[in-house]
PDB file of N, CA and C in Angstrom:
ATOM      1  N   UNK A   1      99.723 101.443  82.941  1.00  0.00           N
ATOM      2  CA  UNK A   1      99.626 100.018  83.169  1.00  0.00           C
ATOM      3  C   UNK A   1      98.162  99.621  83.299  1.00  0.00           C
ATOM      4  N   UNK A   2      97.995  98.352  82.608  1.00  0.00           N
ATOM      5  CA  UNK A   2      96.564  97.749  82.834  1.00  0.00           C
ATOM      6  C   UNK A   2      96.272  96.938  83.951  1.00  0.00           C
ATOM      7  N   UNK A   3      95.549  96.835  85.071  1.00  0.00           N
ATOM      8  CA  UNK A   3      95.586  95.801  85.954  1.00  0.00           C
ATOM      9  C   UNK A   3      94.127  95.641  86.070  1.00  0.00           C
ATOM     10  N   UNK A   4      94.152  93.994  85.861  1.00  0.00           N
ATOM     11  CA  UNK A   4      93.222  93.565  86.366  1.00  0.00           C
ATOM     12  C   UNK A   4      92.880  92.856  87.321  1.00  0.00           C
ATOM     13  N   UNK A   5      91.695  92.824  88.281  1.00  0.00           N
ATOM     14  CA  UNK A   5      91.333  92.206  89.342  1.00  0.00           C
ATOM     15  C   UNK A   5      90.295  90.809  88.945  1.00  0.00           C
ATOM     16  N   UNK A   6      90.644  90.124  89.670  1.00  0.00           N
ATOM     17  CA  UNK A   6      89.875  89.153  89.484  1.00  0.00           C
ATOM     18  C   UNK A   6      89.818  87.743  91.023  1.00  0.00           C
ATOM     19  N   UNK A   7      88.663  87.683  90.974  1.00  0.00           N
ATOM     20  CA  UNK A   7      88.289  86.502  92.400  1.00  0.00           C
ATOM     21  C   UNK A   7      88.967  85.167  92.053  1.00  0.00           C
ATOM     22  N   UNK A   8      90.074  85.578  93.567  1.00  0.00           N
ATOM     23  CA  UNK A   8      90.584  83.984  93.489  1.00  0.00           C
ATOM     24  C   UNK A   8      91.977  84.458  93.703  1.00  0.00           C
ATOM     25  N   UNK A   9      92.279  85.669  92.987  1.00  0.00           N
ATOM     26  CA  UNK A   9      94.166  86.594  92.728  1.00  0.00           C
ATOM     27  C   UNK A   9      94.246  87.128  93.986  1.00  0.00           C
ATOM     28  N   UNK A  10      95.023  88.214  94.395  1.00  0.00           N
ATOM     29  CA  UNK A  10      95.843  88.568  95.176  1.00  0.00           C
ATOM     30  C   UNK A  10      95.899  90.203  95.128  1.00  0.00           C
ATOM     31  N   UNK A  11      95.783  91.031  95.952  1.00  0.00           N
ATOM     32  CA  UNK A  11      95.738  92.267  95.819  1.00  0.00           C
ATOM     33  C   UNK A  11      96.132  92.796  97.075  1.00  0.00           C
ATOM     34  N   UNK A  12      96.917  94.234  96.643  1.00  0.00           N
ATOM     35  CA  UNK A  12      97.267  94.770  97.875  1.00  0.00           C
ATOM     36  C   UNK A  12      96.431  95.563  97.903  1.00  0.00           C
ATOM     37  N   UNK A  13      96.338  96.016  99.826  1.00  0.00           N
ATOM     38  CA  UNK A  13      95.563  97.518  99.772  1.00  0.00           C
ATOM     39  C   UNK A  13      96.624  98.618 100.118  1.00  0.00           C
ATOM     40  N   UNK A  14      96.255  99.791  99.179  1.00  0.00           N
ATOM     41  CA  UNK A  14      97.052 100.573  99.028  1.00  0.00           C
ATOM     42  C   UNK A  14      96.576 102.318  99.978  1.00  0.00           C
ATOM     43  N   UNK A  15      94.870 102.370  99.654  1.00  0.00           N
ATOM     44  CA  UNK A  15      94.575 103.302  99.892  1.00  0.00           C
ATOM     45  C   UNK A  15      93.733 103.372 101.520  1.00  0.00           C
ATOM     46  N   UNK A  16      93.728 104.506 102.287  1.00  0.00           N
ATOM     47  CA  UNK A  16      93.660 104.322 103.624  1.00  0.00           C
ATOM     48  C   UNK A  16      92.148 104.812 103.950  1.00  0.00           C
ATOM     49  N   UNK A  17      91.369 104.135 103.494  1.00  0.00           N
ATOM     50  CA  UNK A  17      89.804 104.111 103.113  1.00  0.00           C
ATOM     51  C   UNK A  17      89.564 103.085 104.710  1.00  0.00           C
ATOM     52  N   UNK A  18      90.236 102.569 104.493  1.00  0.00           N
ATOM     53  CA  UNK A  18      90.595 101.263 105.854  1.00  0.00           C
ATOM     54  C   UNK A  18      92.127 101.617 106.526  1.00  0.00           C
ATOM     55  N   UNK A  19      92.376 102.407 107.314  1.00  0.00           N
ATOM     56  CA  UNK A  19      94.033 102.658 107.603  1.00  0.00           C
ATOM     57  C   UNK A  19      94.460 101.350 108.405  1.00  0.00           C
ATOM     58  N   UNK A  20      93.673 100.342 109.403  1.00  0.00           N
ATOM     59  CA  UNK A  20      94.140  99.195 109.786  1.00  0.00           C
ATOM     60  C   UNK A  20      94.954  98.370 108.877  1.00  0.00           C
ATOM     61  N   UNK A  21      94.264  98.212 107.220  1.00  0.00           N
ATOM     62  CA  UNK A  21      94.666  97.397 106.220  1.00  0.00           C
ATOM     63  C   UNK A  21      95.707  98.296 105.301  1.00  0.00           C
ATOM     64  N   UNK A  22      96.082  98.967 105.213  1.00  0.00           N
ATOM     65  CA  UNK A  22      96.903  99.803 104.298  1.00  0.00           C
ATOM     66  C   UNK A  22      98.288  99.111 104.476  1.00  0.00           C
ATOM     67  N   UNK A  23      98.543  98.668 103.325  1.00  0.00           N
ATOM     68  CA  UNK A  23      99.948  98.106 103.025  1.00  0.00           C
ATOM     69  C   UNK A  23      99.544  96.308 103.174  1.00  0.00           C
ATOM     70  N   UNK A  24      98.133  95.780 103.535  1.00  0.00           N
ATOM     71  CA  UNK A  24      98.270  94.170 103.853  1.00  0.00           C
ATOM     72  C   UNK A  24      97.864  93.682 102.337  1.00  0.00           C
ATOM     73  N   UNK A  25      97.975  92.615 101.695  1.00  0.00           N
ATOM     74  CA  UNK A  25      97.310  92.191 100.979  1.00  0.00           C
ATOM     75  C   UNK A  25      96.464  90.632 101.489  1.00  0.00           C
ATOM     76  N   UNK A  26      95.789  90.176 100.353  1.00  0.00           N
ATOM     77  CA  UNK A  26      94.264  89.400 101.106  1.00  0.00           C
ATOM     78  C   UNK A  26      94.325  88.654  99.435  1.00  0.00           C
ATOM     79  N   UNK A  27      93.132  87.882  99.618  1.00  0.00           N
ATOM     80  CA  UNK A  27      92.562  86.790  98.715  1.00  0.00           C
ATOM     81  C   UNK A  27      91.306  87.579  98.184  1.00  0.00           C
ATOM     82  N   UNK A  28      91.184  87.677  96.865  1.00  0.00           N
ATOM     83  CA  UNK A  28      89.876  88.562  96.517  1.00  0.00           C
ATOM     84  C   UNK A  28      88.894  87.455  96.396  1.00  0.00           C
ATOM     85  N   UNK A  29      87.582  87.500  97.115  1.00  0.00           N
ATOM     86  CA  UNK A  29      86.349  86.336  97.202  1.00  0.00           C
ATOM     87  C   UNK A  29      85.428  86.630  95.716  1.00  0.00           C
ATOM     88  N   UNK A  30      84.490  87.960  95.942  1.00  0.00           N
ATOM     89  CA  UNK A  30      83.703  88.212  94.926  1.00  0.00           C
ATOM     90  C   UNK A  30      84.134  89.971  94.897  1.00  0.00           C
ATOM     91  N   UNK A  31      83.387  90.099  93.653  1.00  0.00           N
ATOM     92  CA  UNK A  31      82.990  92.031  93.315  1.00  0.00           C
ATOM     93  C   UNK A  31      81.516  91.877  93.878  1.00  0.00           C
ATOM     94  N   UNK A  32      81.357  93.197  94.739  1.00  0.00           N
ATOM     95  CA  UNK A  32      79.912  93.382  94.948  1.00  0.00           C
ATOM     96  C   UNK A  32      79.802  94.903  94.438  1.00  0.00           C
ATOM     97  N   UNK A  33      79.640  95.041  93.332  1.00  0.00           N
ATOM     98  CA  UNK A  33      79.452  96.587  92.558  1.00  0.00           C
ATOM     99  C   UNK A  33      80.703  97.196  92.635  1.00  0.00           C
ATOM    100  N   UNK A  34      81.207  98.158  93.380  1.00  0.00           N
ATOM    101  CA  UNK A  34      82.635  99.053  92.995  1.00  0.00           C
ATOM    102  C   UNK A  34      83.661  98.488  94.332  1.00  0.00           C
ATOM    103  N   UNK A  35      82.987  97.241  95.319  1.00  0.00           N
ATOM    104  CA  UNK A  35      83.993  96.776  96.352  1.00  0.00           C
ATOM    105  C   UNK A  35      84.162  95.340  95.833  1.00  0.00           C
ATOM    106  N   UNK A  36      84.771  95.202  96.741  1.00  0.00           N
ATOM    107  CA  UNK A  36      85.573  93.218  96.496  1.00  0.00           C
ATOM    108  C   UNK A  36      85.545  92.735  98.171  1.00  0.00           C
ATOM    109  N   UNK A  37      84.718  91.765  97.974  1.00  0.00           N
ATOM    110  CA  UNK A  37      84.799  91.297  99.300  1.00  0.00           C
ATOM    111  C   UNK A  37      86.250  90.672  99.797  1.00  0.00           C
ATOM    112  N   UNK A  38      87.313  90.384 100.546  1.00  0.00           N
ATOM    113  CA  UNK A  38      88.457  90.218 100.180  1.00  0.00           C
ATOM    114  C   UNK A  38      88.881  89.202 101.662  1.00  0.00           C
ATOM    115  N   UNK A  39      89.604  88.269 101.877  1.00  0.00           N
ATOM    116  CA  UNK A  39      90.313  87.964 103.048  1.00  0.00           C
ATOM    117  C   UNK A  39      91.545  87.998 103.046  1.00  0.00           C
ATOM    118  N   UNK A  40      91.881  88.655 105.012  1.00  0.00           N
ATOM    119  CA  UNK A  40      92.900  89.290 104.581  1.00  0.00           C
ATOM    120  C   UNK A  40      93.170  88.879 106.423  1.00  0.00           C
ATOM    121  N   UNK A  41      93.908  88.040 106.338  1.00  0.00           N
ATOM    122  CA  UNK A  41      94.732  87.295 107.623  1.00  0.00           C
ATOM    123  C   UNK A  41      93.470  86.893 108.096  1.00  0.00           C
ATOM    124  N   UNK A  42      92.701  85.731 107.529  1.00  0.00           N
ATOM    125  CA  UNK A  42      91.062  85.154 108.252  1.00  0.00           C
ATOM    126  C   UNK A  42      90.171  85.919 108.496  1.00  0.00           C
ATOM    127  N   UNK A  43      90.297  87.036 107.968  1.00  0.00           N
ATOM    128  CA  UNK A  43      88.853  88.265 108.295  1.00  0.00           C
ATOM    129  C   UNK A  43      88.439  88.582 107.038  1.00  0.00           C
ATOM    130  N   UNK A  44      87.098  88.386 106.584  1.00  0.00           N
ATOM    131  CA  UNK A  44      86.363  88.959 105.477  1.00  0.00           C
ATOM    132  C   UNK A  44      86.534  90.371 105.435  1.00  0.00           C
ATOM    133  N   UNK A  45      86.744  91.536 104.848  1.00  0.00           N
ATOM    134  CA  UNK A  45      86.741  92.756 104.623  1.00  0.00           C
ATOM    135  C   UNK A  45      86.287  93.304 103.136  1.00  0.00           C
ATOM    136  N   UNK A  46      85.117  94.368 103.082  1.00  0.00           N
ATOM    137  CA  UNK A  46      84.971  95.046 101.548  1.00  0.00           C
ATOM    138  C   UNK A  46      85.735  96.208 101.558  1.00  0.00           C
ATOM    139  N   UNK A  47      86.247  96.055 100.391  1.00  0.00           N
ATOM    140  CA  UNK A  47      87.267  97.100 100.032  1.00  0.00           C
ATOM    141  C   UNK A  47      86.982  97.724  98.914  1.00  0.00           C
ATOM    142  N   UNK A  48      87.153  99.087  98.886  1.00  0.00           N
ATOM    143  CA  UNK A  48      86.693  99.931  96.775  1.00  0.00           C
ATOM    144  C   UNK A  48      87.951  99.401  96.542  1.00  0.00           C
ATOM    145  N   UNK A  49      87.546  98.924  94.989  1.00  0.00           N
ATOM    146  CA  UNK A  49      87.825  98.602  93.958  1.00  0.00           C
ATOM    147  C   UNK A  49      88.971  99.396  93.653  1.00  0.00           C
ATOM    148  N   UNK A  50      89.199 100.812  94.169  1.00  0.00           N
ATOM    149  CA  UNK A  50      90.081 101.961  93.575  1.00  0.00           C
ATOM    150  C   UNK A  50      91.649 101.639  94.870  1.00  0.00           C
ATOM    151  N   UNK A  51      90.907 101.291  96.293  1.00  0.00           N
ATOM    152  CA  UNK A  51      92.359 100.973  97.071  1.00  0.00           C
ATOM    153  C   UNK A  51      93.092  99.559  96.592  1.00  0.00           C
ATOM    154  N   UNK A  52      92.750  99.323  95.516  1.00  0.00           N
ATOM    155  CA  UNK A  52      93.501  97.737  95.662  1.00  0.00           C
ATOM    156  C   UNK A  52      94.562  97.876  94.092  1.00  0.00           C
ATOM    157  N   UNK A  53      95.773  97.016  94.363  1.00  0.00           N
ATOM    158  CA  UNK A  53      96.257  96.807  93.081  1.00  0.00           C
ATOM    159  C   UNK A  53      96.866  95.358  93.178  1.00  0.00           C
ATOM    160  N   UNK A  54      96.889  94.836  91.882  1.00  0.00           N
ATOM    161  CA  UNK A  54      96.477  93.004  91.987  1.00  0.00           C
ATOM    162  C   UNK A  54      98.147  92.627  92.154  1.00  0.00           C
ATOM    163  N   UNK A  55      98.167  91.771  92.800  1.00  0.00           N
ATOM    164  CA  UNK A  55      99.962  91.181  92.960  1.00  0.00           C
ATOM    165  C   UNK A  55     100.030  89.990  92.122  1.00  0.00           C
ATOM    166  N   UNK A  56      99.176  89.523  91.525  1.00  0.00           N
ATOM    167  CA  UNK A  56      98.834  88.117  90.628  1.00  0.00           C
ATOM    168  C   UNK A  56     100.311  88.879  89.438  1.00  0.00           C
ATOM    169  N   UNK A  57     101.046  88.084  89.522  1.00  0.00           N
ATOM    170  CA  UNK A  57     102.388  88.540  88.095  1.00  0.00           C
ATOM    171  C   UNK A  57     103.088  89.460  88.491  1.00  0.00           C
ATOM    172  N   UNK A  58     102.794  90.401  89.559  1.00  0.00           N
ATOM    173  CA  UNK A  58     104.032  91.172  89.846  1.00  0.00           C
ATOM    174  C   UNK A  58     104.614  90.755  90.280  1.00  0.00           C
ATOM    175  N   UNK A  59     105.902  91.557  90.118  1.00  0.00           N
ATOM    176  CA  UNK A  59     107.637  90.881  90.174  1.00  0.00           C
ATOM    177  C   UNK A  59     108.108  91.997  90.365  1.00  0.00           C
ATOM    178  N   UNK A  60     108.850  92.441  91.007  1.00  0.00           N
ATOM    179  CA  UNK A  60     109.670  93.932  91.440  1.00  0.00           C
ATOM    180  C   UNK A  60     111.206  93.673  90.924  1.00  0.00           C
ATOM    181  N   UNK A  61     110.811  92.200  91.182  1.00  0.00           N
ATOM    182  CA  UNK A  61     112.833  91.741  90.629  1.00  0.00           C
ATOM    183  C   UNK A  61     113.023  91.918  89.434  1.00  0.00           C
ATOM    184  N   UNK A  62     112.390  92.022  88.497  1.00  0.00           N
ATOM    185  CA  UNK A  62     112.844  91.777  86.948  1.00  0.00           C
ATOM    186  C   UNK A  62     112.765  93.529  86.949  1.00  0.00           C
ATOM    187  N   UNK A  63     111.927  93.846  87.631  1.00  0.00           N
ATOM    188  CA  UNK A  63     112.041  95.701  87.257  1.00  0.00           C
ATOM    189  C   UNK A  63     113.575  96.111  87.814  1.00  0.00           C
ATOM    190  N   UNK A  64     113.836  95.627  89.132  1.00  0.00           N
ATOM    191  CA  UNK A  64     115.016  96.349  89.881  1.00  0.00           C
ATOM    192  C   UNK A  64     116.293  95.501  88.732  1.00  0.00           C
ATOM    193  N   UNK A  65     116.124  94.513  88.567  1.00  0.00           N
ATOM    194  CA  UNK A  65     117.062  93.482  87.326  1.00  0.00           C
ATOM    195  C   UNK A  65     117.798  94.584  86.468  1.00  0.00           C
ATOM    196  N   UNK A  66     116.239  94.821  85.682  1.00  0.00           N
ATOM    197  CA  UNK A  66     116.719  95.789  84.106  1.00  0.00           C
ATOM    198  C   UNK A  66     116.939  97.628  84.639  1.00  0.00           C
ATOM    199  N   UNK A  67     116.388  97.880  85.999  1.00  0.00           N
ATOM    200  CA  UNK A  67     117.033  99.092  86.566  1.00  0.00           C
ATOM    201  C   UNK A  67     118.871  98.557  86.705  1.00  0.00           C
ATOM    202  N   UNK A  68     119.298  97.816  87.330  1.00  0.00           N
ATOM    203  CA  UNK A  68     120.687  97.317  87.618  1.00  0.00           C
ATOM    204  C   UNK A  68     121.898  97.071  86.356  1.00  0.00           C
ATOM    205  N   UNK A  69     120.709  96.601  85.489  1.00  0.00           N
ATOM    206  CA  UNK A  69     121.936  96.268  84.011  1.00  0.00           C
ATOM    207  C   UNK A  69     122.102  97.822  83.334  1.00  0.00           C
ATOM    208  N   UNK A  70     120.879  98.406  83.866  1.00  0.00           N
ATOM    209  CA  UNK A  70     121.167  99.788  83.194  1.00  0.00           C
ATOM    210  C   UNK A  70     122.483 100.775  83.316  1.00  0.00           C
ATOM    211  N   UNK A  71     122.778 100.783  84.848  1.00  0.00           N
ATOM    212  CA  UNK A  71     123.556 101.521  85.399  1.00  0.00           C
ATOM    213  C   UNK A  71     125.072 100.301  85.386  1.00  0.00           C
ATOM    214  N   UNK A  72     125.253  99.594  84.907  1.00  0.00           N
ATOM    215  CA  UNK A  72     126.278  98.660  85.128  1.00  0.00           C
ATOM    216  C   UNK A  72     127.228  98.808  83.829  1.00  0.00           C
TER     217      UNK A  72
END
């Protein structure tokens, strides 16, 4: 899968580089080289570029959907 990040979208943090934030997602502000400055419940936080994956278009329903018609 291709994902892209971009300031302004939506991203979760995934990786525990930050274990407070693991599992929150935030508002991406700017890229400052390989982090993203990010807000995430009114607190500025930089995060690598590598813990985040963008929620901008994901949908879990249309995946679990065409998992469901499969087995039906």
């Amino acid at each position: 899968m291709n994902f892209t990040l971009k300031a302004g979208g939506r991203a979760l943090i995934l990786m525990p580089e930050r274990p407070n934030l693991v599992g929150r997602s935030g508002q991406l502000i700017r890229k400052i080289e390989e982090n993203w400055l990010m807000l995430v419940e009114g607190k500025r936080y930089s995060v690598s570029e590598k813990s985040l994956m963008p929620l901008d278009g994901f949908n879990p329903g249309a995946a679990a959907s065409v998992e469901w018609r499969k087995t039906a």
